[in-house]
N, C-alpha and C. Protein backbone atom coordinates (compact mmCIF):
# COMPACT_ATOMS: atom_id res chain seq x y z
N UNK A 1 16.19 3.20 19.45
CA UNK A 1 15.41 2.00 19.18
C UNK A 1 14.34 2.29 18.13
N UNK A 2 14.37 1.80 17.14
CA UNK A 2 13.38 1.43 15.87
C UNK A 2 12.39 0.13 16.39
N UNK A 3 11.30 0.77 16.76
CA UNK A 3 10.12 -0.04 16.52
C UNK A 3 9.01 0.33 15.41
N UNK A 4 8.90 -0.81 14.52
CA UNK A 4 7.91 -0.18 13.41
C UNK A 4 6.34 -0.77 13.53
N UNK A 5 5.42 -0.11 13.32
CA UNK A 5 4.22 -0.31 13.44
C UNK A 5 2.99 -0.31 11.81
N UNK A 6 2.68 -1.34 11.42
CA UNK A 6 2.31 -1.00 10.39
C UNK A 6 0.36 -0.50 10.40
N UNK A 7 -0.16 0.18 9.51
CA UNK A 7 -2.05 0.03 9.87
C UNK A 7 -2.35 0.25 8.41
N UNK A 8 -3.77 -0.33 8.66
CA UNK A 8 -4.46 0.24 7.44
C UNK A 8 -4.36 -1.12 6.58
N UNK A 9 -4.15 -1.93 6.89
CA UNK A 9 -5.16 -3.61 6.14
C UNK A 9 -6.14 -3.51 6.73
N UNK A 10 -6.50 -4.66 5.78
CA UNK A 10 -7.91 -4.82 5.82
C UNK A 10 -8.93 -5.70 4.54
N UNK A 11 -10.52 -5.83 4.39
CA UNK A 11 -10.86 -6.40 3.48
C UNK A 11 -11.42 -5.50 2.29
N UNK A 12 -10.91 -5.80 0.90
CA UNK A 12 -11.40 -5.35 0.14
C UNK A 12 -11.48 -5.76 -1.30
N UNK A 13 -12.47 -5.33 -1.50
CA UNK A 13 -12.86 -6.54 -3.04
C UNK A 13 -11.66 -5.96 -4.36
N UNK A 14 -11.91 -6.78 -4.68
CA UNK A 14 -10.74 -6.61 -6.35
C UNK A 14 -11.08 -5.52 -6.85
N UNK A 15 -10.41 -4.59 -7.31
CA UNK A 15 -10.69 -3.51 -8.20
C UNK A 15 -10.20 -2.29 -6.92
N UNK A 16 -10.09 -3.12 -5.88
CA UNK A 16 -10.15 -1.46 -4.69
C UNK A 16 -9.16 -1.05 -4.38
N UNK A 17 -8.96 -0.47 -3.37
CA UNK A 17 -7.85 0.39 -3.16
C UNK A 17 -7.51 0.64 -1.42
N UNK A 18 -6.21 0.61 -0.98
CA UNK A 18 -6.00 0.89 0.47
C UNK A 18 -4.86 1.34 0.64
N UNK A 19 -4.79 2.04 1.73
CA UNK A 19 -3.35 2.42 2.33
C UNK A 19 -2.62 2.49 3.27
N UNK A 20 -1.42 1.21 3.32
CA UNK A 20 -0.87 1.15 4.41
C UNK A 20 -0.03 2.21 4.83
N UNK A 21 0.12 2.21 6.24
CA UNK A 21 0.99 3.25 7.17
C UNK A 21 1.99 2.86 7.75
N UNK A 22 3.09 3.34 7.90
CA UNK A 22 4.19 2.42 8.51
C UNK A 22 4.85 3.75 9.71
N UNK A 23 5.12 3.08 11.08
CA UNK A 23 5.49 4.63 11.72
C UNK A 23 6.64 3.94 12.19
N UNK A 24 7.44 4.44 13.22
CA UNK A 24 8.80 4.06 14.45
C UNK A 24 7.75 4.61 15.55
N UNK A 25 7.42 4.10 16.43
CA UNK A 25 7.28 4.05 17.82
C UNK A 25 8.19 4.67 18.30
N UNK A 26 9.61 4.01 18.42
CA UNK A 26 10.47 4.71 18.85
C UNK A 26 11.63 5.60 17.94
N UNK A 27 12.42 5.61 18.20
CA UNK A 27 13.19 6.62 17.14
C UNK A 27 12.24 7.16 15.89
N UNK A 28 11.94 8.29 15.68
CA UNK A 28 11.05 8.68 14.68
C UNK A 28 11.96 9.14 13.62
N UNK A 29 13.21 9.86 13.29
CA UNK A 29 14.29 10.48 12.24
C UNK A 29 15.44 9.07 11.74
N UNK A 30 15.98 9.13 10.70
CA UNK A 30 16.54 8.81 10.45
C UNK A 30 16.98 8.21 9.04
N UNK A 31 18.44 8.31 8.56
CA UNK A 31 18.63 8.27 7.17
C UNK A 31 17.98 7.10 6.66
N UNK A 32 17.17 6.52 6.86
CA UNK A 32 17.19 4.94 6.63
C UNK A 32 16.24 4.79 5.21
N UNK A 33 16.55 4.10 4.50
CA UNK A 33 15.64 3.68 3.18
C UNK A 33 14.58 2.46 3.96
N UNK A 34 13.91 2.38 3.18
CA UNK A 34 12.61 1.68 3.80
C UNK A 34 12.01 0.98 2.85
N UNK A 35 11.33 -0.32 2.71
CA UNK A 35 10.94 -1.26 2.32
C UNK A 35 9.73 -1.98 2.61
N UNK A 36 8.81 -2.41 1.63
CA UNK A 36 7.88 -2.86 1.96
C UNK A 36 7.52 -4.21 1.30
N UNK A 37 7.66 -5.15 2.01
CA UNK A 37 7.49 -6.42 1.43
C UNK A 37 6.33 -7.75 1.74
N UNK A 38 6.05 -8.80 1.22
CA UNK A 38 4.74 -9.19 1.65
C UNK A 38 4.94 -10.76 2.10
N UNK A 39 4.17 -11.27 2.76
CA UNK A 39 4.09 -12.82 2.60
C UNK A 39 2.66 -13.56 2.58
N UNK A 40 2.54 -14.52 1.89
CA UNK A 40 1.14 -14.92 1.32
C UNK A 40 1.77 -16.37 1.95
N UNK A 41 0.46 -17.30 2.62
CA UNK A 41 0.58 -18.01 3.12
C UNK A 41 1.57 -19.47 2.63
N UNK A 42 2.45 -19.55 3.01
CA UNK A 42 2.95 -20.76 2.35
C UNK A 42 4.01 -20.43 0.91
N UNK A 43 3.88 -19.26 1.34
CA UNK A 43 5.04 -18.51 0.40
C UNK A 43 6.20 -17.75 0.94
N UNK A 44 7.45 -17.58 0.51
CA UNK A 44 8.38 -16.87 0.70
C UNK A 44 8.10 -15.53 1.03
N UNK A 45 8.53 -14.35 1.96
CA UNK A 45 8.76 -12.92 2.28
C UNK A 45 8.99 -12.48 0.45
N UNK A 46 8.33 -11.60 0.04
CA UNK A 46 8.76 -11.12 -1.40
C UNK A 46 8.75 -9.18 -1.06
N UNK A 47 9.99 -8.68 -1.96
CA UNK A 47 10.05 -7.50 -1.59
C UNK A 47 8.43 -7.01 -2.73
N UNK A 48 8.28 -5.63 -2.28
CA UNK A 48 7.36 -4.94 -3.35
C UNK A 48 7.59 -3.74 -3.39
N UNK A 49 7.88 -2.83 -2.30
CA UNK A 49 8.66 -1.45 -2.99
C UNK A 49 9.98 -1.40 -1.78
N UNK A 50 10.57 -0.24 -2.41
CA UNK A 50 11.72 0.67 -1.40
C UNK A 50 11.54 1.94 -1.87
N UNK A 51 12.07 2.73 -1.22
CA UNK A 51 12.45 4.16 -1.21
C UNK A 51 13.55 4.51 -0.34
N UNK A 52 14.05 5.50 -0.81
CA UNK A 52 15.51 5.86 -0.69
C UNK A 52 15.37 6.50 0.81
N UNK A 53 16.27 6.95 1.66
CA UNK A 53 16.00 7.69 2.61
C UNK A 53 15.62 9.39 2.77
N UNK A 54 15.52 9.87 1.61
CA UNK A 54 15.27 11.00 1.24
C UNK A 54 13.71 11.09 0.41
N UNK A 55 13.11 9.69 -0.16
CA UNK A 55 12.26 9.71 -0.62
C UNK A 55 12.53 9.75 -2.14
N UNK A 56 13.63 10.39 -3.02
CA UNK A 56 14.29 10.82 -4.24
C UNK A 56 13.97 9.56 -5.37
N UNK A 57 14.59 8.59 -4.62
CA UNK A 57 14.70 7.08 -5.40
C UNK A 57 13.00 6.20 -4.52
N UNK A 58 12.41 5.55 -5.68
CA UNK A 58 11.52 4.17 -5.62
C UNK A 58 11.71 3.48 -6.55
N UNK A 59 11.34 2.05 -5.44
CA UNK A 59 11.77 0.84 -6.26
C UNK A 59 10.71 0.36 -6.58
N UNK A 60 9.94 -0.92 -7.36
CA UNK A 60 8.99 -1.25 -7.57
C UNK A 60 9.02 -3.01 -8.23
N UNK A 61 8.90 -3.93 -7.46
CA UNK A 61 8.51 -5.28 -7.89
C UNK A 61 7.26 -4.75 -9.11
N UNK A 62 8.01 -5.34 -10.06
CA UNK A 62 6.90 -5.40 -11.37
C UNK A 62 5.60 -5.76 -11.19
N UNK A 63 5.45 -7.08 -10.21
CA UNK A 63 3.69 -6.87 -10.10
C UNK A 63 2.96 -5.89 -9.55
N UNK A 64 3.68 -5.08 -8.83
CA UNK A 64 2.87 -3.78 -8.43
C UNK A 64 2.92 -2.69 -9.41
N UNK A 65 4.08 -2.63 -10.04
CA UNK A 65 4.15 -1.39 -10.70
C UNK A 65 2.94 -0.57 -11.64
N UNK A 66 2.81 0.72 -11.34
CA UNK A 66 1.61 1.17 -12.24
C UNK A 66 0.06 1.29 -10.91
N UNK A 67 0.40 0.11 -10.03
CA UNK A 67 -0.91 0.43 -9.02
C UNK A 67 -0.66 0.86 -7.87
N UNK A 68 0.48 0.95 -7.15
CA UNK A 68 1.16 0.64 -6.10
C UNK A 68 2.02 2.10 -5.86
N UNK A 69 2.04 3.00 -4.77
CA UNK A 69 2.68 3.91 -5.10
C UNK A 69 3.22 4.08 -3.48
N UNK A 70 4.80 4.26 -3.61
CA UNK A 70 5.21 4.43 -2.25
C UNK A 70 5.69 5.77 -1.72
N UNK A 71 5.70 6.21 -0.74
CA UNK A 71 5.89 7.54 -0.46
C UNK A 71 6.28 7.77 0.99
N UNK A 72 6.88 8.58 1.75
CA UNK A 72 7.40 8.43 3.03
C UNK A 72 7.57 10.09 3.27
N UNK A 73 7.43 10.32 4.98
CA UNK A 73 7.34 11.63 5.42
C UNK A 73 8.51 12.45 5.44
N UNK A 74 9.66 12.79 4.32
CA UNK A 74 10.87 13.69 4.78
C UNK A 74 11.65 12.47 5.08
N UNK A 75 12.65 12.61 6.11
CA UNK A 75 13.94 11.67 6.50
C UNK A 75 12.97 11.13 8.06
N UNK A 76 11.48 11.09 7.91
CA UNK A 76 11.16 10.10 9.35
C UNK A 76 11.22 9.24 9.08
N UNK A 77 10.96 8.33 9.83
CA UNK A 77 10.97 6.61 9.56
C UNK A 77 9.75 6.13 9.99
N UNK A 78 8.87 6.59 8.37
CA UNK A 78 7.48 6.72 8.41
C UNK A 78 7.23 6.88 7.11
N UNK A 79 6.97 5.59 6.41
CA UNK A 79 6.02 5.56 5.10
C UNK A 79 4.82 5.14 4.49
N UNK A 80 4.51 5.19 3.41
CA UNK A 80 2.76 4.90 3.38
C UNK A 80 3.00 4.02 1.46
N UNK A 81 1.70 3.56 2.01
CA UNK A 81 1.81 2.28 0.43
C UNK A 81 0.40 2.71 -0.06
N UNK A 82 -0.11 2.73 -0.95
CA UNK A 82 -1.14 3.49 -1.81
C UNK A 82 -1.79 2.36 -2.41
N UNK A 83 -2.09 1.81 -2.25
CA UNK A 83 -2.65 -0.20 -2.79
C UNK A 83 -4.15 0.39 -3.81
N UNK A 84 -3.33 0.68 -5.29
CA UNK A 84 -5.04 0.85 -6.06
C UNK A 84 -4.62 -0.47 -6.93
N UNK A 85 -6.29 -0.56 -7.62
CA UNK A 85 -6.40 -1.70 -8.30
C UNK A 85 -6.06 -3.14 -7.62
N UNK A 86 -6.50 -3.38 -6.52
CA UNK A 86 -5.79 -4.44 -5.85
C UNK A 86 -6.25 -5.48 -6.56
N UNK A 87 -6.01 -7.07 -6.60
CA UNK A 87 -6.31 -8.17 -7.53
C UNK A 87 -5.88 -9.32 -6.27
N UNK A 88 -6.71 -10.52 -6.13
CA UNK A 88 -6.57 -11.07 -5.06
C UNK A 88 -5.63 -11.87 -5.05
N UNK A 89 -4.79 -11.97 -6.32
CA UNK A 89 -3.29 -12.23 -5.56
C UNK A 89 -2.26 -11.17 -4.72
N UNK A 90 -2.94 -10.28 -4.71
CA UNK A 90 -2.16 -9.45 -3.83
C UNK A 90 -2.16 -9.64 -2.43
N UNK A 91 -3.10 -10.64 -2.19
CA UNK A 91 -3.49 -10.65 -0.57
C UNK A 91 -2.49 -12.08 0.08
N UNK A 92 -2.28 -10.77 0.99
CA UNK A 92 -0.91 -10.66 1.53
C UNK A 92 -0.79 -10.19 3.34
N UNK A 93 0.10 -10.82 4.14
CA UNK A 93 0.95 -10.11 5.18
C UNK A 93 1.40 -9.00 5.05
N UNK A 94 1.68 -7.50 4.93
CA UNK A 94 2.58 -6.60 4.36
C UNK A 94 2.84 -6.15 5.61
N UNK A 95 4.68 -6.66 5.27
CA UNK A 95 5.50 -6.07 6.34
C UNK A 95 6.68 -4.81 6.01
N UNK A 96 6.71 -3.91 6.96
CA UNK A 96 7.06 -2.59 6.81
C UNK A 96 9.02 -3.43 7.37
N UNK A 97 9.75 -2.71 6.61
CA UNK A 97 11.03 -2.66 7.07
C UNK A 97 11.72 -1.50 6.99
N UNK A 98 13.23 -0.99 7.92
CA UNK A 98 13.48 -0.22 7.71
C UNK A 98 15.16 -0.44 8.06
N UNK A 99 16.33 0.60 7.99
CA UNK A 99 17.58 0.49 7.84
C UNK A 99 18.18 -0.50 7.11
N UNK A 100 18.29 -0.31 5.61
CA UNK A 100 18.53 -1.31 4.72
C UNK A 100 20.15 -0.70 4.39
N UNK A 101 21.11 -2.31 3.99
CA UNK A 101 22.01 -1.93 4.13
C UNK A 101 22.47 -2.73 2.54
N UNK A 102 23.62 -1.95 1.61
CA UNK A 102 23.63 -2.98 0.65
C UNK A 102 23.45 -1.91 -0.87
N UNK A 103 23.40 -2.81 -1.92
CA UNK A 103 23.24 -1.56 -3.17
C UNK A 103 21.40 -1.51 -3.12
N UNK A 104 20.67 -0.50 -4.09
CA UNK A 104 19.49 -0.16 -3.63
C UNK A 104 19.09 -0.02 -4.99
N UNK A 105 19.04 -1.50 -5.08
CA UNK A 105 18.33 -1.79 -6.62
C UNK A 105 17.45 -3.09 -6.15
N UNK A 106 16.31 -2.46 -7.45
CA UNK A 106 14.95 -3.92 -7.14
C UNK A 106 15.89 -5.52 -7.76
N UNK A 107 15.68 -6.62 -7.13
CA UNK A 107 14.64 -6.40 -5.99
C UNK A 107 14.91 -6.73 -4.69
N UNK A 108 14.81 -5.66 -3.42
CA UNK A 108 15.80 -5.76 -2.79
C UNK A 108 15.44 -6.82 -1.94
N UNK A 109 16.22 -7.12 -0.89
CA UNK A 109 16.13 -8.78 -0.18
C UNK A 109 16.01 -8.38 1.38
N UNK A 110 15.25 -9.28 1.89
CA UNK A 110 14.75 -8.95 3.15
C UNK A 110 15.83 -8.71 3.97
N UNK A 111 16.86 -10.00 3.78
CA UNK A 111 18.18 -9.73 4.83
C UNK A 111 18.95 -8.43 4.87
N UNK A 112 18.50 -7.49 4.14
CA UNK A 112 19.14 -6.43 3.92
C UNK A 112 18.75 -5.37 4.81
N UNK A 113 17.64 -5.78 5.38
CA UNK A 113 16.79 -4.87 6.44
C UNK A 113 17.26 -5.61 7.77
N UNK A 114 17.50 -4.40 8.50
CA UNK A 114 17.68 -4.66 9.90
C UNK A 114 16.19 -4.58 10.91
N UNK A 115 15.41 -3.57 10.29
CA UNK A 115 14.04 -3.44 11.62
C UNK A 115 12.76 -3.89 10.54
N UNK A 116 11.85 -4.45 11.56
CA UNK A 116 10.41 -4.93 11.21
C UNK A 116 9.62 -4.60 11.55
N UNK A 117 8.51 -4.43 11.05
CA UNK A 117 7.12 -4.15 11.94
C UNK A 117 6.38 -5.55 11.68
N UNK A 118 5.44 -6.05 12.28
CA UNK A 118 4.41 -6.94 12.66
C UNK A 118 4.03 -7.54 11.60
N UNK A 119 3.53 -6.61 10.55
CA UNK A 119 2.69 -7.32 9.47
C UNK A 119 1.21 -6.75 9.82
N UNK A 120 0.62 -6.33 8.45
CA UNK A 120 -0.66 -5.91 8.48
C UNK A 120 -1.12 -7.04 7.68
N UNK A 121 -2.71 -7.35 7.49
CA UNK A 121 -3.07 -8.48 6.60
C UNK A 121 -4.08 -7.52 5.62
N UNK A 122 -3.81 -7.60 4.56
CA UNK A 122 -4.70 -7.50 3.39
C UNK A 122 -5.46 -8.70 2.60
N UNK A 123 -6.47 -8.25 2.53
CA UNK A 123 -7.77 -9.30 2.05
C UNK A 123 -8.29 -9.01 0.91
N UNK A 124 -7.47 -9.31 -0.31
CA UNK A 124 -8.57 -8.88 -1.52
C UNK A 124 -9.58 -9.92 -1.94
N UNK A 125 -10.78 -9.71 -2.09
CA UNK A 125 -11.77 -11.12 -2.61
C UNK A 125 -12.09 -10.63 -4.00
N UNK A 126 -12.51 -11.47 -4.56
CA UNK A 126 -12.54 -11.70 -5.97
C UNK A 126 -14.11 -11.82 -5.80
């Protein structure tokens, strides 16, 4: 059983920086590529990164690219999002996914993920 847990939102003014955590509760190993995608109120789920299950390959939605850096522990099913330069359209739901199935090119699509975590909320103010 894959339960994912995301931490580390929160409020922070434009120009700043944060970093989300994504763990499994349960099952902690596994080949799985992983995904991190957002939802802003009244908007569609939008992807913003992946990484491969080895960590080797990242993907990157162009509005992050350059601030945004994704990274994950080995083959756990456990990664982290690096949020610099944030800008308050970034503020966002960010939900952690994991066991993605499918080719592993941006930009990948939520249905492609089988497990979720909760959603953390990020608050950038201007």
């Amino acid at each position: 059983q894959v339960q994912l847990v995301e931490s580390g939102g929160g409020l922070v003014q434009a120009g700043g920086s944060l970093r989300l955590s994504c763990t499994s509760s349960g099952r902690t190993r596994g080949t799985y590529a992983m995904g991190w995608f957002r939802q802003a109120p009244g908007k569609e789920r939008e992807f913003v990164t992946g990484i491969s299950y080895n960590g080797a390959t990242t993907l990157y939605a162009d509005s992050v690219k350059g601030r945004f850096t994704v990274s994950r522990d080995g083959t756990k099913i456990t990664q982290y999002l690096q949020m610099n330069r944030l800008k308050p359209e970034d503020t966002a739901t960010y939900y952690c996914a994991a066991d993605f199935s499918g080719y592993f090119l941006a930009p990948l699509g939520a249905h492609q993920f089988k497990y979720w975590g909760q959603g953390t909320q990020v608050t950038v103010s201007s």
